[in-house]
Protein backbone atom coordinates (compact mmCIF):
# COMPACT_ATOMS: atom_id res chain seq x y z
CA UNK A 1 101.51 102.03 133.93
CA UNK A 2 103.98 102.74 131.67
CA UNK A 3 104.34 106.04 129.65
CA UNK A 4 106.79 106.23 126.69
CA UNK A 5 107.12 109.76 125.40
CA UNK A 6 108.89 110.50 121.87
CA UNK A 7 108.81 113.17 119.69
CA UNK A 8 108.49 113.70 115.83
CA UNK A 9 110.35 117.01 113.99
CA UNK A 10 110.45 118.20 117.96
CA UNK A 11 112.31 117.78 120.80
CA UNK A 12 110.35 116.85 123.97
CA UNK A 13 112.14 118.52 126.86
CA UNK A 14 112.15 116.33 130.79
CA UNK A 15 109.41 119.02 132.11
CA UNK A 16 107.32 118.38 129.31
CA UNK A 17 107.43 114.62 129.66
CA UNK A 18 106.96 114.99 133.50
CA UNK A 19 103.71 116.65 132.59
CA UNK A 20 102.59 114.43 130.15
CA UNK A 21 103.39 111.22 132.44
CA UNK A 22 101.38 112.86 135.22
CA UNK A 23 98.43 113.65 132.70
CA UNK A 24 98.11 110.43 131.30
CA UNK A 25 98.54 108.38 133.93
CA UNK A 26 95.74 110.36 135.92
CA UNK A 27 93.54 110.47 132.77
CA UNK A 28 93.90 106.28 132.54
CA UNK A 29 92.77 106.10 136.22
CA UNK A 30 89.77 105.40 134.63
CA UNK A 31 90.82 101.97 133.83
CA UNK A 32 92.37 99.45 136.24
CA UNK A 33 94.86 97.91 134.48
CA UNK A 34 95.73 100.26 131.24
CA UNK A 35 99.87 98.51 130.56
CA UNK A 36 101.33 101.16 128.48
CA UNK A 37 100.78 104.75 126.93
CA UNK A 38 102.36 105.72 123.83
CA UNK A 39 102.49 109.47 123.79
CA UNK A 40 103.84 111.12 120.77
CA UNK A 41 104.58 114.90 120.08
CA UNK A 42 104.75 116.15 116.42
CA UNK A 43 105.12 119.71 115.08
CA UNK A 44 103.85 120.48 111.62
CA UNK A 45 106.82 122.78 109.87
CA UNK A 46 104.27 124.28 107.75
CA UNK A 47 103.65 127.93 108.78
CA UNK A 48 100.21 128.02 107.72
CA UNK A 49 98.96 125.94 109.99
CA UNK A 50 99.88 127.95 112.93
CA UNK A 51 96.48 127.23 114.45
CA UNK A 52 97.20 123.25 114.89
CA UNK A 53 101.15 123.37 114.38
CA UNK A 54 101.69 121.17 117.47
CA UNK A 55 100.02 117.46 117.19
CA UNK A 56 99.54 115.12 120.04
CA UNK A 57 98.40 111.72 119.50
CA UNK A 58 98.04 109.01 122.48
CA UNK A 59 97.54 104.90 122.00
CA UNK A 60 97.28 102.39 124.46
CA UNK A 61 95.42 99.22 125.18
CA UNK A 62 92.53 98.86 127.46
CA UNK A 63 90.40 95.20 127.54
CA UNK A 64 92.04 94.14 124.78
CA UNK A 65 90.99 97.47 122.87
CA UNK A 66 93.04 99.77 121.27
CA UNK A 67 92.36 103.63 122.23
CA UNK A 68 93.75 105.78 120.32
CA UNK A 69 93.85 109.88 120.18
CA UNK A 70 94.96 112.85 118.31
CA UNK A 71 94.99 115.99 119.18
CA UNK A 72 96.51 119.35 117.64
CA UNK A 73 96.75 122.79 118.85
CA UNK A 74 99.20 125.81 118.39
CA UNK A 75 101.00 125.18 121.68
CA UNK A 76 101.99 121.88 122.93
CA UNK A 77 101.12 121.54 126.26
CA UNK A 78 97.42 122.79 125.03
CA UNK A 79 97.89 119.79 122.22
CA UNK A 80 98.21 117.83 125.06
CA UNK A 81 95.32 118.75 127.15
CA UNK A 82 93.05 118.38 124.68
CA UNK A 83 94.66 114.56 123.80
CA UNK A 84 94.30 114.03 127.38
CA UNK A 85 90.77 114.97 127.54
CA UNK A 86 89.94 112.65 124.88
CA UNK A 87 91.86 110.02 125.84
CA UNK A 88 90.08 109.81 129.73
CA UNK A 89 86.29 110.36 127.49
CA UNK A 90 87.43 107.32 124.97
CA UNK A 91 88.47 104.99 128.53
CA UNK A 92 85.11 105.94 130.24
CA UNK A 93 83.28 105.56 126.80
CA UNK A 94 84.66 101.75 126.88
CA UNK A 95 84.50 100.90 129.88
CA UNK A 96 80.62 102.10 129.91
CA UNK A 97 80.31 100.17 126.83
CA UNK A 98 81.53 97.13 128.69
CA UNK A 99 79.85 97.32 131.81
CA UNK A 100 76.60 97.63 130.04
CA UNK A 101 77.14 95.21 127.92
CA UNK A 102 77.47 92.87 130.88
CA UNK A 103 74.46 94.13 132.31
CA UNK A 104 72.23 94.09 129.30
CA UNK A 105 73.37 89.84 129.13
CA UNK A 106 71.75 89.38 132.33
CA UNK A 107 68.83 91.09 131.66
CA UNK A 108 66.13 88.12 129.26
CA UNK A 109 62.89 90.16 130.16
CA UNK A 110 61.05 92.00 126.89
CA UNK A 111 60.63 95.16 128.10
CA UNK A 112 63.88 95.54 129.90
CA UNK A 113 65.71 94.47 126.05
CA UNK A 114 63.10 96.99 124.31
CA UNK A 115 64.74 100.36 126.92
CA UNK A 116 68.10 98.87 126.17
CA UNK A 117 68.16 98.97 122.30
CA UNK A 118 66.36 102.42 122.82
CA UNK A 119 69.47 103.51 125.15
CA UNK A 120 71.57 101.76 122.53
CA UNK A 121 70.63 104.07 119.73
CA UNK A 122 71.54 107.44 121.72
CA UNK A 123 75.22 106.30 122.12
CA UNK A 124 75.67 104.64 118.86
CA UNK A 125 77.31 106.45 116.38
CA UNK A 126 74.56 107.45 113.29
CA UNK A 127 74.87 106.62 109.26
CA UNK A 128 74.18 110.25 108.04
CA UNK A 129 74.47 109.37 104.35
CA UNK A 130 74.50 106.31 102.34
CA UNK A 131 75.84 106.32 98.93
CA UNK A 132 75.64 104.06 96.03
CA UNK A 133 77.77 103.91 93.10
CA UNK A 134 78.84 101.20 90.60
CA UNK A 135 82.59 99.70 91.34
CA UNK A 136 84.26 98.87 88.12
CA UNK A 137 87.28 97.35 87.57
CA UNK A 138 90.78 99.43 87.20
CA UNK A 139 94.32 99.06 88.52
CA UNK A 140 95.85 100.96 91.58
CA UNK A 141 96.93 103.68 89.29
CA UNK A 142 93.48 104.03 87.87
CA UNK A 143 92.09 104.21 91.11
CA UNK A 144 94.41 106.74 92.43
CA UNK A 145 93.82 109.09 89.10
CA UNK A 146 89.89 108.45 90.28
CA UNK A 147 90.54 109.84 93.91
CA UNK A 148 92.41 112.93 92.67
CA UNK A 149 89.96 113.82 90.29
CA UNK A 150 87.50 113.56 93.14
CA UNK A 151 89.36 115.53 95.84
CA UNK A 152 88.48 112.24 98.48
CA UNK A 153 91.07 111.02 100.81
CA UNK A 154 90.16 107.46 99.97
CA UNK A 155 88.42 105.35 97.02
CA UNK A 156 86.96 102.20 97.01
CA UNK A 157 87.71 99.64 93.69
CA UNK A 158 87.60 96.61 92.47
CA UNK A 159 90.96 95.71 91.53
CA UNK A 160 91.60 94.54 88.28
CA UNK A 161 94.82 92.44 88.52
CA UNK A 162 93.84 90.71 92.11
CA UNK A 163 89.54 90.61 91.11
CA UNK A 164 89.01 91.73 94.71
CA UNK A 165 87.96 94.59 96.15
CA UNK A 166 90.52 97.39 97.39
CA UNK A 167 90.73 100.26 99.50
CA UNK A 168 92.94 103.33 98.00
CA UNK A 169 93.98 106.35 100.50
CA UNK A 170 95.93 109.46 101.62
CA UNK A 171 98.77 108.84 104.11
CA UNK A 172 99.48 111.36 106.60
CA UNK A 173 103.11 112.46 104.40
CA UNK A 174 101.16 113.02 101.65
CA UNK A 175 101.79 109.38 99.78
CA UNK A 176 99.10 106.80 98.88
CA UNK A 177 98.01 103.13 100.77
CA UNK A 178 96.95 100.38 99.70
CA UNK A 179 94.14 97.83 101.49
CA UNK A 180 93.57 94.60 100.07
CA UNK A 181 91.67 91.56 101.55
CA UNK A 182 93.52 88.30 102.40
């Protein structure tokens, strides 16, 4: 497997990358045939966040799959434990997934489909809250006005130049995006 290491704002020293190869290629044991890591190292320059000043985040590929991790801390090598962890529980959580959905395929009897929608439901991932609210027409601009007043990190519109609907949100730097449907 390969492991490319770079940094962002920091410089990643050889023992550091030696450790970080060595985690992540024992965390993707996991998976038989994971091609590549991309492990990146960030440090937030902000003093106030002391707690989390040191960011991990890990992607790969895995089944056709992409995993991907972040982590933060206020030591690196701890960022990277913690990325690690979650990287090998996001590889077993797939390959779980695909094993039993195999399984479940082979498996035409009533009862035995009844247990595994029951099963289903305990690993799914649960809708805590569903809200409703009128979309109405506005540009980008509008839309972004709209998401500050709000204090959200995204906002759903319908976009008044295209007549489609759009998805408005908060980079990572601080600057907006943009999502629009093809």
């Amino acid at each position: 497997m390969e492991v490319r290491i770079h940094g962002n704002h920091i410089d990643v020293d050889e023992a550091l990358r030696d450790l970080a190869r060595e985690k992540v290629t024992h965390a993707a044991r996991v998976w038989e045939d994971v091609p590549y890591a991309d492990v990146e190292f960030a440090e937030e320059p902000n003093p106030r966040m002391s707690e989390e000043r040191f960011r991990v985040e890990i992607t790969s590929s895995a089944a056709g799959q992409v995993v991907r991790v972040e982590a933060a801390a206020f030591d690196d090598r701890a960022a990277l434990d913690v990325a690690v962890d979650k990287f090998e529980r996001q590889l077993r959580r797939l390959k779980e997934r695909l094993i039993g959905r195999g399984r479940r395929a082979a498996e035409k009897h009533l009862n035995a489909a009844l247990e595994s929608v029951e099963e289903e439901a305990d690993d799914e991932l649960r809708i805590e809250r569903v809200k409703r609210f009128a979309v109405k027409p506005m540009t980008p601009q509008e839309a972004a006005l709209q998401m500050e007043l709000l204090g959200h990190s995204f906002y759903l519109f319908l976009n008044a130049d295209t007549e489609r609907y759009s998805v408005l949100y908060r980079r990572r730097g601080g600057s907006l995006g943009l999502i629009e449907p093809q």
